[in-house]
PDB file of N, CA and C in Angstrom:
ATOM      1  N   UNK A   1      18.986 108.178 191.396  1.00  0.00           N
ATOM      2  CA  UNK A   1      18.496 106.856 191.746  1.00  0.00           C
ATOM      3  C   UNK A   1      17.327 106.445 190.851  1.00  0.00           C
ATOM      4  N   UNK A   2      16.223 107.290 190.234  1.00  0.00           N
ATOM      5  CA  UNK A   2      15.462 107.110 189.834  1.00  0.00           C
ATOM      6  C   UNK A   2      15.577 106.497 188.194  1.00  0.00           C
ATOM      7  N   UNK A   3      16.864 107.100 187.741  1.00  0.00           N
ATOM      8  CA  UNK A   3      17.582 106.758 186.785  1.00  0.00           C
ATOM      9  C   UNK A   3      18.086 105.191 186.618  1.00  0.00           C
ATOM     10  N   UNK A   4      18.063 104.806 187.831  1.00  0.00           N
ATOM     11  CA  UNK A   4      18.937 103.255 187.795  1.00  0.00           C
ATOM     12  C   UNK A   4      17.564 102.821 187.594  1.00  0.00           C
ATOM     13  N   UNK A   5      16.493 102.542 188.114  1.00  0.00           N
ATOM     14  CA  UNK A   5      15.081 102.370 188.118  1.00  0.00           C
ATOM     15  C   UNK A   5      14.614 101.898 187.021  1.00  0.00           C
ATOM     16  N   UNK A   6      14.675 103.554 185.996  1.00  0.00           N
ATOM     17  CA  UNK A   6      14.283 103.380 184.556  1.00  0.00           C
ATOM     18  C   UNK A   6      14.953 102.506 184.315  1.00  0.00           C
ATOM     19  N   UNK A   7      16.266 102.377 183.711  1.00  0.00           N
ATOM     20  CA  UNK A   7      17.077 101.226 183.739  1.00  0.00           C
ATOM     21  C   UNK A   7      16.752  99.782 183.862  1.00  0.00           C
ATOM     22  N   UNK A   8      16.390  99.602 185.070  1.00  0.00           N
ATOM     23  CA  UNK A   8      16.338  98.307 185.386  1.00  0.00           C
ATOM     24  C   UNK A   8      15.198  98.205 184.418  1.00  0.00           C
ATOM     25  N   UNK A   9      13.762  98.483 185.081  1.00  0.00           N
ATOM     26  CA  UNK A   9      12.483  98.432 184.330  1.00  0.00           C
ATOM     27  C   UNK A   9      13.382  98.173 182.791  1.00  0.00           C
ATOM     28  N   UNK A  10      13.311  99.116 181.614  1.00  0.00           N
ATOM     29  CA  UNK A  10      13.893  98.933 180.896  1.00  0.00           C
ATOM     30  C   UNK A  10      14.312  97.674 180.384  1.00  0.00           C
ATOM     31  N   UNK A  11      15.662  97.345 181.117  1.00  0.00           N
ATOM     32  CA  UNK A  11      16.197  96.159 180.756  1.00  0.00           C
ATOM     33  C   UNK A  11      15.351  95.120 180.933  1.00  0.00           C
ATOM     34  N   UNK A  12      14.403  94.752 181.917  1.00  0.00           N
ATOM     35  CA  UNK A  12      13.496  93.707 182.801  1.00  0.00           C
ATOM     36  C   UNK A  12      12.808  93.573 181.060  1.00  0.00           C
ATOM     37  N   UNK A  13      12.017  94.626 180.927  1.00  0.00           N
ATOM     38  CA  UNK A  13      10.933  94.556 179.856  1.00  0.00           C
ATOM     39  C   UNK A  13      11.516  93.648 178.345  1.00  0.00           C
ATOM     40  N   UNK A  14      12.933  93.967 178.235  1.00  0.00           N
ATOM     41  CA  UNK A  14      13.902  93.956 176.792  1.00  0.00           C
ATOM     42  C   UNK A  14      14.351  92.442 177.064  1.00  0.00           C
ATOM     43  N   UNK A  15      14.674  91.956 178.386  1.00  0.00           N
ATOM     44  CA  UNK A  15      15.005  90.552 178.516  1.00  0.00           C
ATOM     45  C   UNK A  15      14.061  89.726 178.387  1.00  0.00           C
ATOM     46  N   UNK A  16      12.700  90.159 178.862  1.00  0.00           N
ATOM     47  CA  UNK A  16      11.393  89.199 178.781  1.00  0.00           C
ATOM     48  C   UNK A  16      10.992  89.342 177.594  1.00  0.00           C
ATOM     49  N   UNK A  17      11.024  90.629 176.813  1.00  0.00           N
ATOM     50  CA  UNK A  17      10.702  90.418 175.355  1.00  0.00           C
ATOM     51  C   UNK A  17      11.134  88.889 174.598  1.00  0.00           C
ATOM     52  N   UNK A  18      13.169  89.615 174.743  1.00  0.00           N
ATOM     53  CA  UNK A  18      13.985  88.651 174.376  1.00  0.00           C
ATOM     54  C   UNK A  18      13.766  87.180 174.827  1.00  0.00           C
ATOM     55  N   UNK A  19      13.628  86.833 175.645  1.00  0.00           N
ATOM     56  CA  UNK A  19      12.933  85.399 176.484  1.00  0.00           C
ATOM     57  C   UNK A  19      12.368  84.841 175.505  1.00  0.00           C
ATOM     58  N   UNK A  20      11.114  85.590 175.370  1.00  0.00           N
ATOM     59  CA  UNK A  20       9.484  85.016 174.640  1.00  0.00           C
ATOM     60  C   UNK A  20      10.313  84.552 173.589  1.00  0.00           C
ATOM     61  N   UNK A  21      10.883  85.867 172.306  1.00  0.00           N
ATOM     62  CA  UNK A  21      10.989  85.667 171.483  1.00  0.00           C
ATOM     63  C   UNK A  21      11.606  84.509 170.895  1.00  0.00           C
ATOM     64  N   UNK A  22      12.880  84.341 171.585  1.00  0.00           N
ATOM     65  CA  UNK A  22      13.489  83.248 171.543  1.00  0.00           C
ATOM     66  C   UNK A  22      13.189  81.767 171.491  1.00  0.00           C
ATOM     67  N   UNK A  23      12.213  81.897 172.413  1.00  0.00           N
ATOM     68  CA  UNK A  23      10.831  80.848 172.726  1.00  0.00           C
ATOM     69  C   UNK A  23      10.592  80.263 171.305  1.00  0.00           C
ATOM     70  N   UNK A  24       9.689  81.613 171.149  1.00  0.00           N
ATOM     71  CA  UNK A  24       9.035  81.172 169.650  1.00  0.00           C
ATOM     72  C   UNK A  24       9.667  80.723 168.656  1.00  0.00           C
ATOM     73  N   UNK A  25      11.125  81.384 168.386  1.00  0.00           N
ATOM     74  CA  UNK A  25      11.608  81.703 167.167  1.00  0.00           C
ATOM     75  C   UNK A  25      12.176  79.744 167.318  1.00  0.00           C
ATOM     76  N   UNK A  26      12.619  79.685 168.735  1.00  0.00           N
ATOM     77  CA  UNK A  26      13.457  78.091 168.092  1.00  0.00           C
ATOM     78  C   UNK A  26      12.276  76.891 168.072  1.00  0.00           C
ATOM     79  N   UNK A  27      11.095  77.283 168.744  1.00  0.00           N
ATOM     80  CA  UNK A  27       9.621  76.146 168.173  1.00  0.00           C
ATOM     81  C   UNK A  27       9.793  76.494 166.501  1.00  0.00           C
ATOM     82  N   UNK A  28       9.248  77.867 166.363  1.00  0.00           N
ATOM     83  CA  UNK A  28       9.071  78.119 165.046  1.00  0.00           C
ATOM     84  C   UNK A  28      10.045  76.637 163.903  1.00  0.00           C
ATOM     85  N   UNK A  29      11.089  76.910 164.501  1.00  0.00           N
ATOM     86  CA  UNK A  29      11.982  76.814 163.552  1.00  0.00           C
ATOM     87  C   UNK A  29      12.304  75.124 163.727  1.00  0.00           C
ATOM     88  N   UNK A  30      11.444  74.897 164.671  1.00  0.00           N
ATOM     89  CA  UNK A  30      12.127  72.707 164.819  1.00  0.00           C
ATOM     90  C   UNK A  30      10.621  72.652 163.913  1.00  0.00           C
ATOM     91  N   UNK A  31       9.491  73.085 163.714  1.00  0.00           N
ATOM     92  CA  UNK A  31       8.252  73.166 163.309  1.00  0.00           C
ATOM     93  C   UNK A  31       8.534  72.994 162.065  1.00  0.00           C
ATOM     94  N   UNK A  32       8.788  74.537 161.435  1.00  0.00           N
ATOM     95  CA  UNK A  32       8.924  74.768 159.967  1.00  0.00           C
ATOM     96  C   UNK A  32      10.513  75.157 159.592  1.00  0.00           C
ATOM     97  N   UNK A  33      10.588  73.580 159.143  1.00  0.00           N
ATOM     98  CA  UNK A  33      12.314  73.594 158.291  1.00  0.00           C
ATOM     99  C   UNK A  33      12.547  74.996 157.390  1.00  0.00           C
ATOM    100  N   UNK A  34      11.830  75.820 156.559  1.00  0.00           N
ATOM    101  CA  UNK A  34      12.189  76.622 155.597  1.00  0.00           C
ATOM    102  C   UNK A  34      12.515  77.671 156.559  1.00  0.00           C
ATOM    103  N   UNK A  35      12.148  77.996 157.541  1.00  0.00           N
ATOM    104  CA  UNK A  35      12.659  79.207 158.508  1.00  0.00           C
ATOM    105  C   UNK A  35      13.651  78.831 159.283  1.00  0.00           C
ATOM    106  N   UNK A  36      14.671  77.728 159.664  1.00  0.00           N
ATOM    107  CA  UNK A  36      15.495  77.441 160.167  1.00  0.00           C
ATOM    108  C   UNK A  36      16.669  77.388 159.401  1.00  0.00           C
ATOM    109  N   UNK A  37      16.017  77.183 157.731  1.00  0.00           N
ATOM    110  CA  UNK A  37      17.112  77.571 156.595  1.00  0.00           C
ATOM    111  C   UNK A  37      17.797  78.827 156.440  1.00  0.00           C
ATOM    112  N   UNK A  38      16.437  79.284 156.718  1.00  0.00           N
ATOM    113  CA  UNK A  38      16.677  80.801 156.346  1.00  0.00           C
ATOM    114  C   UNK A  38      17.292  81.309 157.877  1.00  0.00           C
ATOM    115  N   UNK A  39      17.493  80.826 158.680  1.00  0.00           N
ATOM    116  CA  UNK A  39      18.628  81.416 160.240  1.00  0.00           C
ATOM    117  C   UNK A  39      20.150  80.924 159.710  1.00  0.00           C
ATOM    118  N   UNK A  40      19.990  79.642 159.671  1.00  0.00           N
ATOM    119  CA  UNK A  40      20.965  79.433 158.948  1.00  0.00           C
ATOM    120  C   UNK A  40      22.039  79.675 157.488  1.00  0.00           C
ATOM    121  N   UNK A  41      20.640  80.486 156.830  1.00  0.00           N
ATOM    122  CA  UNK A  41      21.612  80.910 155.521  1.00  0.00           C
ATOM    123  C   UNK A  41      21.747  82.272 155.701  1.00  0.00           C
ATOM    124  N   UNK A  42      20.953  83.073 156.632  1.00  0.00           N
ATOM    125  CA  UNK A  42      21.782  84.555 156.832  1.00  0.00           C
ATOM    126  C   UNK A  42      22.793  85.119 157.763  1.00  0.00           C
ATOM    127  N   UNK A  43      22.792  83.835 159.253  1.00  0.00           N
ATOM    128  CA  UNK A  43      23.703  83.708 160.028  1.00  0.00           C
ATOM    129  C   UNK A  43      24.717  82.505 160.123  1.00  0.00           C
ATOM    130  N   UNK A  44      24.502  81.696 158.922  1.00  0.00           N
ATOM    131  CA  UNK A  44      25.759  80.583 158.915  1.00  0.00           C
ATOM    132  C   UNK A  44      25.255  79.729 160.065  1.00  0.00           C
ATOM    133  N   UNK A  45      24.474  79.936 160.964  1.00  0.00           N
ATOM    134  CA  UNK A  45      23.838  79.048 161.744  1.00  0.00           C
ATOM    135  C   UNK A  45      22.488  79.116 162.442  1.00  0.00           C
ATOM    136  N   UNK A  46      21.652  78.103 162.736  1.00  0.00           N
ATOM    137  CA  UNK A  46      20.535  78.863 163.227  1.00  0.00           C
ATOM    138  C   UNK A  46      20.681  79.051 164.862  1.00  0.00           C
ATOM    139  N   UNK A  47      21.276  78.440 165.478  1.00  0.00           N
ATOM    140  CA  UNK A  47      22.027  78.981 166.811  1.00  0.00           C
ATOM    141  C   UNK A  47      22.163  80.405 166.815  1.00  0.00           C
ATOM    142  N   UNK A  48      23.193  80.867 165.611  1.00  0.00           N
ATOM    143  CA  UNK A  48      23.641  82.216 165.638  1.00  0.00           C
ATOM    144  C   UNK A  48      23.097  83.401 165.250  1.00  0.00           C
ATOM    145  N   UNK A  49      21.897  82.349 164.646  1.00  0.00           N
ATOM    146  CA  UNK A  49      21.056  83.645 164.233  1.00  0.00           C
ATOM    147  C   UNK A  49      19.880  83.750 164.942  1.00  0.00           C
ATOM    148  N   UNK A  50      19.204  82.738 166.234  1.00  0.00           N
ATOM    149  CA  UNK A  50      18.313  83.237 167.386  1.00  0.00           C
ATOM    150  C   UNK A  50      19.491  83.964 168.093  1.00  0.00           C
ATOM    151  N   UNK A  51      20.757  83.724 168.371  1.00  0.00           N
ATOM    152  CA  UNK A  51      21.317  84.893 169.012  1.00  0.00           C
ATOM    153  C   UNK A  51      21.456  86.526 168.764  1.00  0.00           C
ATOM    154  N   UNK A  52      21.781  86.500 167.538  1.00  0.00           N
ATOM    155  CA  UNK A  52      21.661  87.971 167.104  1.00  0.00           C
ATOM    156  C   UNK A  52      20.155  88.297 167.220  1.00  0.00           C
ATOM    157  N   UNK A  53      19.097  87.596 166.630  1.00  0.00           N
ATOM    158  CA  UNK A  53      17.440  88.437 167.012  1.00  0.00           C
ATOM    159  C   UNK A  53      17.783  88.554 168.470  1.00  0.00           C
ATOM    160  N   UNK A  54      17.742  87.568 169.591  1.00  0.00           N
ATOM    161  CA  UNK A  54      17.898  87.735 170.210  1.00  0.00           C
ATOM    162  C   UNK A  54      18.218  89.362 170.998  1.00  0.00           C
ATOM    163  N   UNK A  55      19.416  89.964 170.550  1.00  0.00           N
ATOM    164  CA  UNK A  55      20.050  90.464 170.818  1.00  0.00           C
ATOM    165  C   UNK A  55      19.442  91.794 169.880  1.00  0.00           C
ATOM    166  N   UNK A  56      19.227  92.101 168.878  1.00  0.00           N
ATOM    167  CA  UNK A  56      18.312  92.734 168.184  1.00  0.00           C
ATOM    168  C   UNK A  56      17.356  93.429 168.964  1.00  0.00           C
ATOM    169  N   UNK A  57      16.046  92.234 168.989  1.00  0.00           N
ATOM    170  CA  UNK A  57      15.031  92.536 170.254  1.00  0.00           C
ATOM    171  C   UNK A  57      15.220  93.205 171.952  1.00  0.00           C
ATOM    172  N   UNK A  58      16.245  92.659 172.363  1.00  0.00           N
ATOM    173  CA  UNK A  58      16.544  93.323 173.794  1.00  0.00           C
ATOM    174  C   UNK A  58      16.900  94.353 173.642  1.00  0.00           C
ATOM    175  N   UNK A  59      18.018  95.152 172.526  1.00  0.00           N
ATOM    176  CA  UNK A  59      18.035  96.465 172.401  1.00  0.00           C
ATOM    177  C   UNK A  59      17.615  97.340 171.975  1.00  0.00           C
ATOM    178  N   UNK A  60      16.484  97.048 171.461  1.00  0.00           N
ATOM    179  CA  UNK A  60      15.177  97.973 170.695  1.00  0.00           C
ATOM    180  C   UNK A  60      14.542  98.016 171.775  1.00  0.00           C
ATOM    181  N   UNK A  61      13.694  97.076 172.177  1.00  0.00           N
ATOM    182  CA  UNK A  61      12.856  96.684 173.191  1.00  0.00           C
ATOM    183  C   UNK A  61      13.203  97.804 174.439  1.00  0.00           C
ATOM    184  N   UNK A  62      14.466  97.285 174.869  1.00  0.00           N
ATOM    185  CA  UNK A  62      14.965  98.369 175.953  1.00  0.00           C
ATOM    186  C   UNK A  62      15.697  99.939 175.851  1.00  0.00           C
ATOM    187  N   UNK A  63      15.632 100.067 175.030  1.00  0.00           N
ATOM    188  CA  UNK A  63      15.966 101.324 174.302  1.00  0.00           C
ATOM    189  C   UNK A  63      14.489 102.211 174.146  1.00  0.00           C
ATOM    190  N   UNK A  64      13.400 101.546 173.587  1.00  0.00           N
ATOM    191  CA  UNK A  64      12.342 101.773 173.746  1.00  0.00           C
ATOM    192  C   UNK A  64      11.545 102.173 175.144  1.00  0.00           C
ATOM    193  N   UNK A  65      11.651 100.932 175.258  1.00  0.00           N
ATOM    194  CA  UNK A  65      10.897 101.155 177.138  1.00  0.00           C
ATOM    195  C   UNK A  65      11.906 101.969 178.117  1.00  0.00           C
ATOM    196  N   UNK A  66      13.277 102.505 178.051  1.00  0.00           N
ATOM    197  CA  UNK A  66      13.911 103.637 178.508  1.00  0.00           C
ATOM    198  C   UNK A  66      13.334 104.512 178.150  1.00  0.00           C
ATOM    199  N   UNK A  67      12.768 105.036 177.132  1.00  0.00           N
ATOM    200  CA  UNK A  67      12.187 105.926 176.446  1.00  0.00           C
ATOM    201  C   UNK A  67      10.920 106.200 176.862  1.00  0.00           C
ATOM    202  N   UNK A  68      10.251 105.479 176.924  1.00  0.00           N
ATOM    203  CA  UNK A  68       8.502 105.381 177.542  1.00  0.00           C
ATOM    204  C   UNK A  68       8.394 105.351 179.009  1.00  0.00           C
ATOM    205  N   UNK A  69       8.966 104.273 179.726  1.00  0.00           N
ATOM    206  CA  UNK A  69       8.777 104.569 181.042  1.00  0.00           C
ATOM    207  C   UNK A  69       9.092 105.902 181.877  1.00  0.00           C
ATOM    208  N   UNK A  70       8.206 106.446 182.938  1.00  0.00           N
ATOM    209  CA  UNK A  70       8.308 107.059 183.740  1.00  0.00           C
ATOM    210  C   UNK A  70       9.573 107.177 184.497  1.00  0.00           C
ATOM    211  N   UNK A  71      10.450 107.775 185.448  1.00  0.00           N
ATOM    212  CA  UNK A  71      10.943 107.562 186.406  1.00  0.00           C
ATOM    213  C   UNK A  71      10.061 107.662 187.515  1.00  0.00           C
ATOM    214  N   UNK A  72       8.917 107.654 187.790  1.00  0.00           N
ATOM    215  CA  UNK A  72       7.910 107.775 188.577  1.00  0.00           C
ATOM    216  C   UNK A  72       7.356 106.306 188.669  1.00  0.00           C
ATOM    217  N   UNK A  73       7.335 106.104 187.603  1.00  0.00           N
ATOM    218  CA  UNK A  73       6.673 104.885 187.639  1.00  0.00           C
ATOM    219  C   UNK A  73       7.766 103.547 188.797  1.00  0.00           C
ATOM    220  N   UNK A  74       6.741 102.649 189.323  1.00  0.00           N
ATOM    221  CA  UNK A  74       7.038 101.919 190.444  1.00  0.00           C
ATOM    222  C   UNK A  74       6.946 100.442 189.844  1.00  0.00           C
ATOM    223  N   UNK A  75       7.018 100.257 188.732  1.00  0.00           N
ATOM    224  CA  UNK A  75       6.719  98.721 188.565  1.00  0.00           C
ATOM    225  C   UNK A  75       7.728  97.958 188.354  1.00  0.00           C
ATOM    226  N   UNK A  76       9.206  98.568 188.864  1.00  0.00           N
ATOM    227  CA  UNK A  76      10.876  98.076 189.023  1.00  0.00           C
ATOM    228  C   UNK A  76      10.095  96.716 189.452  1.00  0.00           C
ATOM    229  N   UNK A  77      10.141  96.550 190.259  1.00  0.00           N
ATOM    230  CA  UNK A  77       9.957  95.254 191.374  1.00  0.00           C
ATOM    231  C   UNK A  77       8.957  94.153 190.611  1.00  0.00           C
ATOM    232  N   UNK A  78       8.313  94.356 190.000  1.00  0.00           N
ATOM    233  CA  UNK A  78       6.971  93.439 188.988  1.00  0.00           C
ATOM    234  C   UNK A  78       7.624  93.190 187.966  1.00  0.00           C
ATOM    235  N   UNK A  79       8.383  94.042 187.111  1.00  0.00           N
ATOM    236  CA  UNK A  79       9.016  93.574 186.244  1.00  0.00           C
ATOM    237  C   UNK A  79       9.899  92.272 186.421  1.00  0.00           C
ATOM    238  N   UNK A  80      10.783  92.680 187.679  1.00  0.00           N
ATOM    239  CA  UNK A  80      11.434  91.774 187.574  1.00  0.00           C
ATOM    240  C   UNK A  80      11.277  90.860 188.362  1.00  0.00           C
ATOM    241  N   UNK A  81       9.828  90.396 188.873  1.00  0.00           N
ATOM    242  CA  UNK A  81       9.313  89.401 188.816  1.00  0.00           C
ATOM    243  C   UNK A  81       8.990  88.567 187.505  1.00  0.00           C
ATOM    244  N   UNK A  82       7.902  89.659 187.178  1.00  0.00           N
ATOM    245  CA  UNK A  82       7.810  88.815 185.812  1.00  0.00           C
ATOM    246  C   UNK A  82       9.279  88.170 184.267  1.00  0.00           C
ATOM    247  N   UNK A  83      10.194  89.151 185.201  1.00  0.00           N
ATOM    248  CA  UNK A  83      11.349  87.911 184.037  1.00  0.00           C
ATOM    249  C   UNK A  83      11.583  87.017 184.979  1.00  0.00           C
ATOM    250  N   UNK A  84      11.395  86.720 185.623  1.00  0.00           N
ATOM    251  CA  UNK A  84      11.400  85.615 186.577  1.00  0.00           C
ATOM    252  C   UNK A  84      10.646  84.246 185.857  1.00  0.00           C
ATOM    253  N   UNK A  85       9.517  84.812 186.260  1.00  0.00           N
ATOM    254  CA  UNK A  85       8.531  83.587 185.764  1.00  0.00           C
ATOM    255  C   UNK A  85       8.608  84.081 183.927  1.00  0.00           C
ATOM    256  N   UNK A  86       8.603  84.402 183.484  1.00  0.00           N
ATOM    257  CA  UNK A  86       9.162  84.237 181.924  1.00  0.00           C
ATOM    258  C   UNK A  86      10.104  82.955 181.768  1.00  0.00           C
ATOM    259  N   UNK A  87      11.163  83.592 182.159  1.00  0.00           N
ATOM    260  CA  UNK A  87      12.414  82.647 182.239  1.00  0.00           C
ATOM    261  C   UNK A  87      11.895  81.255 182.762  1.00  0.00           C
ATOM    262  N   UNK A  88      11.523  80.983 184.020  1.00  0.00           N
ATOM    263  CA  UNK A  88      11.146  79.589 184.409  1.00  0.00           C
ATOM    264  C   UNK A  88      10.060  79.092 183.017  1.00  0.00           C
ATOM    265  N   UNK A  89       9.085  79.787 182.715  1.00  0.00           N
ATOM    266  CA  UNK A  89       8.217  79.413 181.807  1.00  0.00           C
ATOM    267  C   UNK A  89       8.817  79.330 180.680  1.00  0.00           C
ATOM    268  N   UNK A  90       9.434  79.602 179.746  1.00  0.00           N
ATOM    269  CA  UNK A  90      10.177  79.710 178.516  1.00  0.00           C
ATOM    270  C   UNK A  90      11.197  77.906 178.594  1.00  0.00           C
ATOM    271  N   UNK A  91      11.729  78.029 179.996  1.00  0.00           N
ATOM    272  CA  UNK A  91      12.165  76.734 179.836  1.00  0.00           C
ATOM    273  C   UNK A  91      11.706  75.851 180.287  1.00  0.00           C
ATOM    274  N   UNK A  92      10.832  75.646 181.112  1.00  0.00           N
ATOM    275  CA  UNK A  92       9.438  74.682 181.183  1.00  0.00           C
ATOM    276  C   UNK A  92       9.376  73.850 179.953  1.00  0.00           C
ATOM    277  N   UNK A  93       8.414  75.524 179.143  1.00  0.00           N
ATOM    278  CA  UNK A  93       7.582  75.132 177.130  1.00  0.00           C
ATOM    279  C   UNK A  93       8.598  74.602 177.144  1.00  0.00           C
ATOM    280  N   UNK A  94      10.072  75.035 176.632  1.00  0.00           N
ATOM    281  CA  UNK A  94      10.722  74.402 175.709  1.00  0.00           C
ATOM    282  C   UNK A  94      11.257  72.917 175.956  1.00  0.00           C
ATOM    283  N   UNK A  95      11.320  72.483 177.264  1.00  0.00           N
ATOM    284  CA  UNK A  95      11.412  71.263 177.980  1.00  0.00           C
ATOM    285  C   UNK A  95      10.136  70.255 177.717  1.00  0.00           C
ATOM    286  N   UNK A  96       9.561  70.490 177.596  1.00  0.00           N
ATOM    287  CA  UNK A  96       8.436  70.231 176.959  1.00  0.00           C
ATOM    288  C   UNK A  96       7.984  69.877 175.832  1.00  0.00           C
ATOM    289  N   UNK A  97       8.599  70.813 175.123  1.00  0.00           N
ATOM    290  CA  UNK A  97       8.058  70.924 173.534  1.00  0.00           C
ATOM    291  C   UNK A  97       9.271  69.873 173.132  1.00  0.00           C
ATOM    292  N   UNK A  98      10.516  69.745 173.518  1.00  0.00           N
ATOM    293  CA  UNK A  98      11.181  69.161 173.155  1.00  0.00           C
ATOM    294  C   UNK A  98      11.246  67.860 173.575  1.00  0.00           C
ATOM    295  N   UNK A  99      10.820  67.196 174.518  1.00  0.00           N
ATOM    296  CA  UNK A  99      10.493  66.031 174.962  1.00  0.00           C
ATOM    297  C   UNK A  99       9.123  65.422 174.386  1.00  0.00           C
ATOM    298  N   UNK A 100       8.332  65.812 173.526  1.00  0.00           N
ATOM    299  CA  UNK A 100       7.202  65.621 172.848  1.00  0.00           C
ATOM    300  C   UNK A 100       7.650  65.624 171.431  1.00  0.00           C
ATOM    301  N   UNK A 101       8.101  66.516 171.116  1.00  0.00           N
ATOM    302  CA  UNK A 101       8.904  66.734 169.387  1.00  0.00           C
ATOM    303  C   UNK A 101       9.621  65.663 169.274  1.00  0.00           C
ATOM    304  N   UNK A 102      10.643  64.939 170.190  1.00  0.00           N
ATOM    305  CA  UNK A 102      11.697  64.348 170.274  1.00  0.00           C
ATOM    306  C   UNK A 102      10.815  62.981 169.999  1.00  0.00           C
ATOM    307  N   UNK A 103       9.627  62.616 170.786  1.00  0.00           N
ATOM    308  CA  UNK A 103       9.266  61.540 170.892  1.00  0.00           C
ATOM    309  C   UNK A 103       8.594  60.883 169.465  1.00  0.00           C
ATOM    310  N   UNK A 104       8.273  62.262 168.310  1.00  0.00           N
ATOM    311  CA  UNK A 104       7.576  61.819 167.089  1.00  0.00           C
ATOM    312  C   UNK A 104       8.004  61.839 166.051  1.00  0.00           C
TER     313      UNK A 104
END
């Protein structure tokens, strides 16, 4: 049981990574055109290429924090709070950022 635990923790930590990052990477990239080129000229799209970081980051991330966390450790339940409010917050900013970007 303690095993599913790590796990979760784990994954919790690798999705909220992934969250943020994602965050940033598609501001980054409505911001500064030369880095949206460059998603687009190594993944044929820049869609497809916040998906693969995307996807990059969550399995390092959680591969990692499988690795580091305890099975002792108790912070299952906080974690996945906090992708909670990640997630609501990530699309908040970007609701946001894009209704302001949009307007100038």
């Amino acid at each position: 049981m303690n095993n599913r635990y790590k796990l979760l923790k784990s994954i919790s930590l690798g999705s909220i990574v992934a969250i943020i990052a994602v965050t940033v990477i598609t501001i980054v990239g409505e911001l500064y055109a030369p880095f949206k080129d460059w998603l687009k000229g190594v993944f044929m799209h820049h869609w497809l290429g916040k998906s693969a970081l995307a996807v990059i980051i969550f399995i390092f991330v959680s591969f990692v924090g499988n690795i580091l966390f305890s099975r002792e450790d108790n912070r299952a339940k906080w974690l996945l709070e906090a992708l909670l409010y990640v997630a609501l917050l990530a699309t908040l900013f970007l609701m946001i950022f894009f209704f302001y970007h949009g307007r100038s």
